[in-house]
Protein backbone atom coordinates (compact mmCIF):
# COMPACT_ATOMS: atom_id res chain seq x y z
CA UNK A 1 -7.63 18.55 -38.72
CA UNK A 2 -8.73 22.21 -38.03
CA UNK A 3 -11.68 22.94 -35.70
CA UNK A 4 -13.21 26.80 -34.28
CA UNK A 5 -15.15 27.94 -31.95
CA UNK A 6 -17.93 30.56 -32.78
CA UNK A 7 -19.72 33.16 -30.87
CA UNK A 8 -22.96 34.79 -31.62
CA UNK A 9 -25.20 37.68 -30.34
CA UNK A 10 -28.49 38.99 -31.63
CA UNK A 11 -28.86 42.35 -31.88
CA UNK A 12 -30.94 45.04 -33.44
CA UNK A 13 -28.73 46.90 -35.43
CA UNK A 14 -25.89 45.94 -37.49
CA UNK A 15 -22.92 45.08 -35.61
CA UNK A 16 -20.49 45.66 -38.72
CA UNK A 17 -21.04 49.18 -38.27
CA UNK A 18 -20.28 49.37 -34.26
CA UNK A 19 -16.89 47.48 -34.59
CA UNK A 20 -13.36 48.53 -35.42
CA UNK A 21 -12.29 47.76 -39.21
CA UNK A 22 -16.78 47.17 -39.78
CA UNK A 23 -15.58 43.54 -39.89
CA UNK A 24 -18.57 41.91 -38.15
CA UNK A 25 -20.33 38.89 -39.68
CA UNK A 26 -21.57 38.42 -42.19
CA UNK A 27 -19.57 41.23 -43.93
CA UNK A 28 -21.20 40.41 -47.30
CA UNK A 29 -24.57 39.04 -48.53
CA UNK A 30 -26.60 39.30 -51.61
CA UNK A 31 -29.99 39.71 -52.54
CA UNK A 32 -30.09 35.75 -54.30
CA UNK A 33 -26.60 35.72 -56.06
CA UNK A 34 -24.51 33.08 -55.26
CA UNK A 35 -20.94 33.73 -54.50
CA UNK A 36 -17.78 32.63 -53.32
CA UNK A 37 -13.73 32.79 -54.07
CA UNK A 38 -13.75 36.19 -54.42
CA UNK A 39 -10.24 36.74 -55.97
CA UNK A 40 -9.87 40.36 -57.54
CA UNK A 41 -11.84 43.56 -56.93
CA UNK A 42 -11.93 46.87 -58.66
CA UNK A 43 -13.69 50.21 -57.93
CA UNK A 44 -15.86 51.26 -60.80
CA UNK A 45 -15.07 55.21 -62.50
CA UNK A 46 -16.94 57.39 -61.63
CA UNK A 47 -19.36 55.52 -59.72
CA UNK A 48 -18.83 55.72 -55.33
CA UNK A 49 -19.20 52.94 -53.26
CA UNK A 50 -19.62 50.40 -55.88
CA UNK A 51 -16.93 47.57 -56.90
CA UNK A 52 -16.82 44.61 -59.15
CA UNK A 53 -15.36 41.09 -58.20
CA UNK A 54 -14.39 38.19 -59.98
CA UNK A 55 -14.74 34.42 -58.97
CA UNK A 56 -11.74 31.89 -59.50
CA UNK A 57 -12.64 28.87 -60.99
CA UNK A 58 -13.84 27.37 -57.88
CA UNK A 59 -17.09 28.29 -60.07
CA UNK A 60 -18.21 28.36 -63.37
CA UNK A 61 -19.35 29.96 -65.44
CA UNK A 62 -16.80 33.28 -65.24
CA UNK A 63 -18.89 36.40 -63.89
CA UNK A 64 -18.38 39.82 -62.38
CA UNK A 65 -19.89 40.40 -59.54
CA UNK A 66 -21.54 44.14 -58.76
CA UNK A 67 -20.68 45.23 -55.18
CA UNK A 68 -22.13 47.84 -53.53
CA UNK A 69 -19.42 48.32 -50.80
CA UNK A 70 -21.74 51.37 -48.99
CA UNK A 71 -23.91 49.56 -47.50
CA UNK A 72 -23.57 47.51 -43.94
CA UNK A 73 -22.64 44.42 -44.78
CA UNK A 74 -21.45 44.80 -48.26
CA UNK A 75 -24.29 44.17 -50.61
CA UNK A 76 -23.51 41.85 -53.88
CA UNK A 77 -26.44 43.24 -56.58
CA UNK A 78 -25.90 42.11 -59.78
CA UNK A 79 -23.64 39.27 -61.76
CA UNK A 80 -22.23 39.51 -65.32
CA UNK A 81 -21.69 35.84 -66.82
CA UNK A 82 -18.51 36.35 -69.33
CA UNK A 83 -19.24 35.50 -72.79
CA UNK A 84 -16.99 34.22 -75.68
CA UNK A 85 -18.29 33.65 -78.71
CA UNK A 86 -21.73 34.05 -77.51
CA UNK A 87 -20.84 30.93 -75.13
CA UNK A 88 -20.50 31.18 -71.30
CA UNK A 89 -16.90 31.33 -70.87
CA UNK A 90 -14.77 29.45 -67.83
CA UNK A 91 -11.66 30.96 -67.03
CA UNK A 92 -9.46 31.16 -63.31
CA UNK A 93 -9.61 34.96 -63.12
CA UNK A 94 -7.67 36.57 -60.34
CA UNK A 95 -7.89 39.57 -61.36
CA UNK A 96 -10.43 42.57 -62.53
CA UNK A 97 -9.66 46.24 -63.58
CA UNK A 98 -12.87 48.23 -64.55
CA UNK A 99 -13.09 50.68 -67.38
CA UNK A 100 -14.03 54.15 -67.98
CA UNK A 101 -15.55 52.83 -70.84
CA UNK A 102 -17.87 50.17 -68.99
CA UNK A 103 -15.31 47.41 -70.30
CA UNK A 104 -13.34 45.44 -68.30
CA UNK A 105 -9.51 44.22 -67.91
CA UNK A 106 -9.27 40.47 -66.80
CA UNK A 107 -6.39 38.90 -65.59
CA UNK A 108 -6.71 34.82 -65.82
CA UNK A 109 -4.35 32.37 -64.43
CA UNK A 110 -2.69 29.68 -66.75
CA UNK A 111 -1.88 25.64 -65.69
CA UNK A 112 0.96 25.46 -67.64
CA UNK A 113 1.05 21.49 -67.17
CA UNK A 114 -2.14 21.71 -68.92
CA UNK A 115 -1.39 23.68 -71.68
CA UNK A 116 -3.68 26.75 -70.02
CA UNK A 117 -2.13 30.33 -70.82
CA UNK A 118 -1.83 33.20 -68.75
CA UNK A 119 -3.89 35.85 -70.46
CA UNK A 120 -4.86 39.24 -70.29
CA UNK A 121 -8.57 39.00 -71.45
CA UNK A 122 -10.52 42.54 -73.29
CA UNK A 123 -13.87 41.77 -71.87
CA UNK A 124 -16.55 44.61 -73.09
CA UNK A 125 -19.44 46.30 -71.11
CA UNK A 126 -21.95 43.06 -71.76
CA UNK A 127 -19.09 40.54 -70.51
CA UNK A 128 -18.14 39.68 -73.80
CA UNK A 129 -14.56 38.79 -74.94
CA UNK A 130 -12.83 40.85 -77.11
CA UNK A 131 -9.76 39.14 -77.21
CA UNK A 132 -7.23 37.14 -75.26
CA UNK A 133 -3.89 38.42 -75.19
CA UNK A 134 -0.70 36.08 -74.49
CA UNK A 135 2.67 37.32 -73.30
CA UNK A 136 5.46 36.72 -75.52
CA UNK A 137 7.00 32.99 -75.93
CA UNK A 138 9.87 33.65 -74.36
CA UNK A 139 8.00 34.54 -71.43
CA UNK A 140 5.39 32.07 -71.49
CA UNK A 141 7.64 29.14 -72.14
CA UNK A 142 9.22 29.81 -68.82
CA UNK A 143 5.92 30.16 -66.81
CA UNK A 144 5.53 28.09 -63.56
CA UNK A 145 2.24 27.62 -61.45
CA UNK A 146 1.96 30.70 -59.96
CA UNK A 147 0.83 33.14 -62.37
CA UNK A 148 -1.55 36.45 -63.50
CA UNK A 149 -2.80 37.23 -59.64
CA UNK A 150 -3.58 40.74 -60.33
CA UNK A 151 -4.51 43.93 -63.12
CA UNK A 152 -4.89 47.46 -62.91
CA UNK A 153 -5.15 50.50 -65.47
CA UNK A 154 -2.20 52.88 -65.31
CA UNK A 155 -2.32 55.62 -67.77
CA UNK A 156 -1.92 54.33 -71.41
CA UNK A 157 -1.09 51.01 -69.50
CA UNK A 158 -2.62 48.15 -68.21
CA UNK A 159 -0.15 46.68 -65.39
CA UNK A 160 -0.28 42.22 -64.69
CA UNK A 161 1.03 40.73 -61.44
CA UNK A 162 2.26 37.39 -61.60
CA UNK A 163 2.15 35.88 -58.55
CA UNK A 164 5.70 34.19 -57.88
CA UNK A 165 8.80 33.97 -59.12
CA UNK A 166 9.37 31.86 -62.75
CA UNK A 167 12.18 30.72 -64.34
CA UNK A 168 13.03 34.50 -65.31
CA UNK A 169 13.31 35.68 -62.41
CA UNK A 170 16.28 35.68 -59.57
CA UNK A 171 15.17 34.10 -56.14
CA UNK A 172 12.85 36.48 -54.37
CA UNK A 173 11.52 38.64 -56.92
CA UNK A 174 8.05 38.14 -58.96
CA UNK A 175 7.67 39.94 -62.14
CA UNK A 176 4.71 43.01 -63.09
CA UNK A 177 4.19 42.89 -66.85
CA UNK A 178 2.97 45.89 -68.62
CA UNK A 179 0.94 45.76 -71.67
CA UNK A 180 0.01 48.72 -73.91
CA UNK A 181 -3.16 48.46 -75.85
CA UNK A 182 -2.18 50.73 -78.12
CA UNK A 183 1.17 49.39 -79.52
CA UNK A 184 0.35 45.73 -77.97
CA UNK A 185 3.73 45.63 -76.54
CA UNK A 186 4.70 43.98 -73.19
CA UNK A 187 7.30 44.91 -71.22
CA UNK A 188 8.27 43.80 -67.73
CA UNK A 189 9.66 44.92 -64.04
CA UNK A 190 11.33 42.64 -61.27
CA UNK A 191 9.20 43.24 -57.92
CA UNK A 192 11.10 42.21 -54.54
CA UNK A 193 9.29 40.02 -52.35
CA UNK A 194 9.38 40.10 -48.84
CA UNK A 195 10.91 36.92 -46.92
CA UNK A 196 8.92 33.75 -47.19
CA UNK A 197 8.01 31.95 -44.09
CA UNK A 198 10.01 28.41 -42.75
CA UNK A 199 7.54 25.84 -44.65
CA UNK A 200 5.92 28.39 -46.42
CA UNK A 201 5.80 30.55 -49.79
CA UNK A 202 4.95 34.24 -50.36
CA UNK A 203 3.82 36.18 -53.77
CA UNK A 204 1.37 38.97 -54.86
CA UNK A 205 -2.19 38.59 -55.35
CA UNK A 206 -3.59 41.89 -56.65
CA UNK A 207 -3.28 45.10 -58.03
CA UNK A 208 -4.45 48.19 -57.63
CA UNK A 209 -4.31 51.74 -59.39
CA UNK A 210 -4.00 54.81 -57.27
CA UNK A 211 -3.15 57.25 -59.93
CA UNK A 212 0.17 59.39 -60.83
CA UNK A 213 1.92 56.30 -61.67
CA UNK A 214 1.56 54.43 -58.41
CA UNK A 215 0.28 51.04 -57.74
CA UNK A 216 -0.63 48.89 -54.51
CA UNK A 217 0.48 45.62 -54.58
CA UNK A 218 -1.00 43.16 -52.09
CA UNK A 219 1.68 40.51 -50.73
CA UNK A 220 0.95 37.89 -48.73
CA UNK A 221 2.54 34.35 -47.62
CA UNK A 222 0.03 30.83 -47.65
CA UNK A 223 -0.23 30.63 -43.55
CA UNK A 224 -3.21 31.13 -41.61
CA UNK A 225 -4.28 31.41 -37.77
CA UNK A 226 -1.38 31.90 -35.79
CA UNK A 227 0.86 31.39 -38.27
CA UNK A 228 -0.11 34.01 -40.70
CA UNK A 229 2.61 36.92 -40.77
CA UNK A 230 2.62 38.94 -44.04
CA UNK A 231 -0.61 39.96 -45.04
CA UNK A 232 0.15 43.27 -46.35
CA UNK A 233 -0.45 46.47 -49.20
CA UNK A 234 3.09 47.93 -50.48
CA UNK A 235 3.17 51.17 -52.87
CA UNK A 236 5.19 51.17 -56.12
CA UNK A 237 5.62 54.13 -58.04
CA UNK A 238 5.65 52.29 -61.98
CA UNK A 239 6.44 55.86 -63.60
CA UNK A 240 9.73 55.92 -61.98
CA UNK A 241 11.44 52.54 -64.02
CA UNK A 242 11.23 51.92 -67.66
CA UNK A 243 10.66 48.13 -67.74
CA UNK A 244 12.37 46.28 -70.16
CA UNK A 245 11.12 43.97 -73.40
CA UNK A 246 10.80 40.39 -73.15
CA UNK A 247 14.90 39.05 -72.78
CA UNK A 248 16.54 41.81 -71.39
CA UNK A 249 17.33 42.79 -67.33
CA UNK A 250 14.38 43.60 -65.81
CA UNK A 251 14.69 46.72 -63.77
CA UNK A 252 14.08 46.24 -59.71
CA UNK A 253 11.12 48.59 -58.46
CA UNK A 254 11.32 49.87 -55.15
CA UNK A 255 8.24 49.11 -52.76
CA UNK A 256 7.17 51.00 -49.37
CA UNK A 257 4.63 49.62 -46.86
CA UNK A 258 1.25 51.32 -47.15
CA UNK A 259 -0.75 48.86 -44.66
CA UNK A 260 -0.43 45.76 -42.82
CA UNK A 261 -3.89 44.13 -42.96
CA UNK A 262 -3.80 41.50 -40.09
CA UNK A 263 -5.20 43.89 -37.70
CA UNK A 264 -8.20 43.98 -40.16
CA UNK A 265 -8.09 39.95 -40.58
CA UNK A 266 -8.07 39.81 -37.05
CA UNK A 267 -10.69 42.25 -35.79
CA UNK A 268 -13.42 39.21 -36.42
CA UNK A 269 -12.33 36.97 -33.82
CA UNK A 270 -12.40 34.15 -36.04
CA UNK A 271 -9.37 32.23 -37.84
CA UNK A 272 -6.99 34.60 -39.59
CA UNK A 273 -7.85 33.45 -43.00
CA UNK A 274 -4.37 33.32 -45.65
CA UNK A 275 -6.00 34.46 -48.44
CA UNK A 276 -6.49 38.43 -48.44
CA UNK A 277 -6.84 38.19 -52.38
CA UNK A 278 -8.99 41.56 -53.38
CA UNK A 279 -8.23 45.01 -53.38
CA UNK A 280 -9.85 48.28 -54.63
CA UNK A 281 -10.02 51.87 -54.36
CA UNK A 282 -13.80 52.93 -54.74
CA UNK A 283 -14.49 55.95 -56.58
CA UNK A 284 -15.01 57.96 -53.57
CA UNK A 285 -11.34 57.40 -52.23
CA UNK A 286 -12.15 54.30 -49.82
CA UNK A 287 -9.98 50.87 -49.78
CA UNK A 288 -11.98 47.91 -49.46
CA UNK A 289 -10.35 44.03 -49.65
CA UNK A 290 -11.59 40.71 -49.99
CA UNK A 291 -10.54 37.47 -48.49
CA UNK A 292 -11.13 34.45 -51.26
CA UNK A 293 -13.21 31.51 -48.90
CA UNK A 294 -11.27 29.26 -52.24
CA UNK A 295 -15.70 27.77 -52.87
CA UNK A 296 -14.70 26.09 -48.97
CA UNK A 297 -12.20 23.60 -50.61
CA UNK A 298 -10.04 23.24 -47.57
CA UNK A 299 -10.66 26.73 -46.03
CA UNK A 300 -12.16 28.60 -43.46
CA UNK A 301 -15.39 29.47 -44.94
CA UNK A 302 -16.59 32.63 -44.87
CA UNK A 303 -16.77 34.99 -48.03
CA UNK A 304 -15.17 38.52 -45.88
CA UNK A 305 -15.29 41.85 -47.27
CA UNK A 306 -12.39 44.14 -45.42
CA UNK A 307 -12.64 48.06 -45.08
CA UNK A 308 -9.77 49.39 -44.87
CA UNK A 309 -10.07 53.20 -44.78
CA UNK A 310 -8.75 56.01 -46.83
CA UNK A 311 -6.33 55.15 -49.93
C-alpha cells in the first residue's frame, strides 16, 4: 500500500514559474484533450517551444500529442490520431522523432509472447502509416520484453533504443539499432548500462538528437520515492563507432553523464515518480522531459512535464 500527503496554496500567479526546475503543479494541462502515459517527446524543426508526445497503450487509439512547452504550465493543443489503412491504429509507442518534413519516426514496443513486433513505424504529416519496418530475424527472434523505448534522427540515420538487454547482448549492456532509410539496412551498437539496483532493473527509455553525431540517452532503474537512484541523461557520440550488421560483435559506445534529473523529480515535493520516460530538445535549444503517470495503473498520478534547461 502507498499513501501521500499533499499541500496546496492559492495564489495569483503561476507558481511553476516562481520555483526552481518550473516544476509546480499542475505542470501540464490542455485546453479539452485528454492525456496521460506520456512516453516519448520530440522537439519539432524549426518550430520553438513546441514538442510532440506520444501515449503508450495505456490508451487507444495511437495519437501525437502537440505541446507547446512555452507556456506556464505546459500547454497540450492539438492531438493527431495515427491512421493505418484509413483505420485508427493502436500501437505501444515509446517513442517519437519529428521530421523536417512534417512526418514522423515512431518507435513501438513489441510483446513477443504475443507475437507483437518491435517496429520502427514511417508515420506521414496527417498520422498516417507509411510502413512498418521489422529488424532482421535474427534479431527479432531473440527479443525479450523490454524493447523499442526510444528514436531519434541522426543524419542519414534514424537511431532505436531498446530498452534492456536480450538474448544478444552480454549482461549489462542494451543494444541502439540504426536504420537507414535509404539503403533499409540495420545495424547495431552495444550501450553499457549503469548498475541495476538490489531488487531492481535498469534500461533506457528515450532518445534524443543533439546534432554532430551525438545522442542523449535517458537511463533510469524501476524504483520510486526513496528508493529511486538513477534517473539520469548520458551523451553518446554515434559518429565515433561503426555498428555492426545483424550477427556480428557489436561495438561498445562510450557514454558521459550530461544530467542527473532527480533534483528536477524532486523539486515538487511529491513522490519521486520512476518513470522519467520523455525527452526533447525544442527548437530553440531548451531540454524539456516527461514523466509517464502509466494512465494511473499502479502509479503516482500526475502527468509532469520537467524543464530542464539548456541542451
Amino acid at each position: 500500500m502507498r499513501s501521500s500527503l499533499s499541500r496546496y496554496r492559492l495564489t495569483r500567479k503561476p507558481l511553476a514559474a516562481s520555483l526552481k526546475h518550473n516544476q509546480g503543479a499542475p505542470s501540464i494541462v490542455s485546453d479539452g484533450t485528454g492525456f496521460g502515459a506520456l512516453s516519448g517527446l520530440s522537439g519539432v524543426p524549426g518550430e520553438p517551444g513546441e514538442v510532440v508526445a506520444v501515449t503508450d497503450d495505456a490508451y487507444t487509439p495511437s495519437r501525437v500529442l502537440t505541446v507547446d512547452s512555452a507556456s506556464y504550465p505546459a500547454r497540450v493543443t492539438a492531438e493527431l490520431p495515427i491512421t493505418r489503412d484509413g483505420e485508427e491504429a493502436a500501437y505501444d509507442t515509446e517513442g517519437i522523432a519529428a521530421r523536417a518534413d512534417g512526418g514522423y519516426w515512431l518507435a513501438t514496443e513489441g510483446k513477443p509472447a504475443e507475437g507483437i513486433r518491435n517496429l520502427l513505424v514511417d508515420v506521414d504529416s496527417g498520422g498516417e502509416v507509411h510502413r512498418e519496418i521489422a529488424l532482421p530475424d535474427e534479431i527479432a527472434d531473440g527479443a525479450e520484453k523490454y524493447g523499442f523505448e526510444g528514436v531519434a534522427v541522426s543524419g542519414d540515420h534514424v537511431w532505436v533504443a531498446v530498452q534492456r538487454e536480450w538474448a544478444d547482448n552480454e549482461q549489462g549492456r542494451t543494444t541502439l539499432a540504426r536504420y537507414t532509410p535509404a539503403t533499409g539496412q540495420w545495424a547495431f551498437a552495444a550501450y553499457p548500462l549503469d548498475a541495476a539496483p538490489d531488487n531492481g532493473w535498469i534500461g533506457v527509455s528515450e532518445l534524443t538528437a543533439l546534432g554532430d553525431g551525438r545522442l542523449l540517452v535517458l537511463e533510469r532503474d524501476n524504483q520510486r520515492g526513496e528508493n529511486a537512484r538513477t534517473k539520469k541523461v548520458y551523451e553518446v557520440d554515434v559518429s565515433t563507432v561503426d555498428p555492426a550488421p545483424a550477427g556480428e560483435a557489436k561495438p561498445v559506445l562510450r557514454k558521459k553523464l550530461s544530467q542527473d534529473l532527480l533534483p528536477a523529480l524532486e523539486a515538487s515535493g511529491g513522490v519521486v515518480a520512476d518513470k522519467p520516460e520523455g525527452l526533447a530538445v525544442t527548437g530553440d535549444g531548451r531540454l524539456v522531459g516527461a514523466v509517464d503517470n502509466d494512465g494511473l495503473d499502479d502509479a503516482p498520478g500526475e502527468s509532469v512535464l520537467l524543464r530542464l534547461g539548456r541542451a
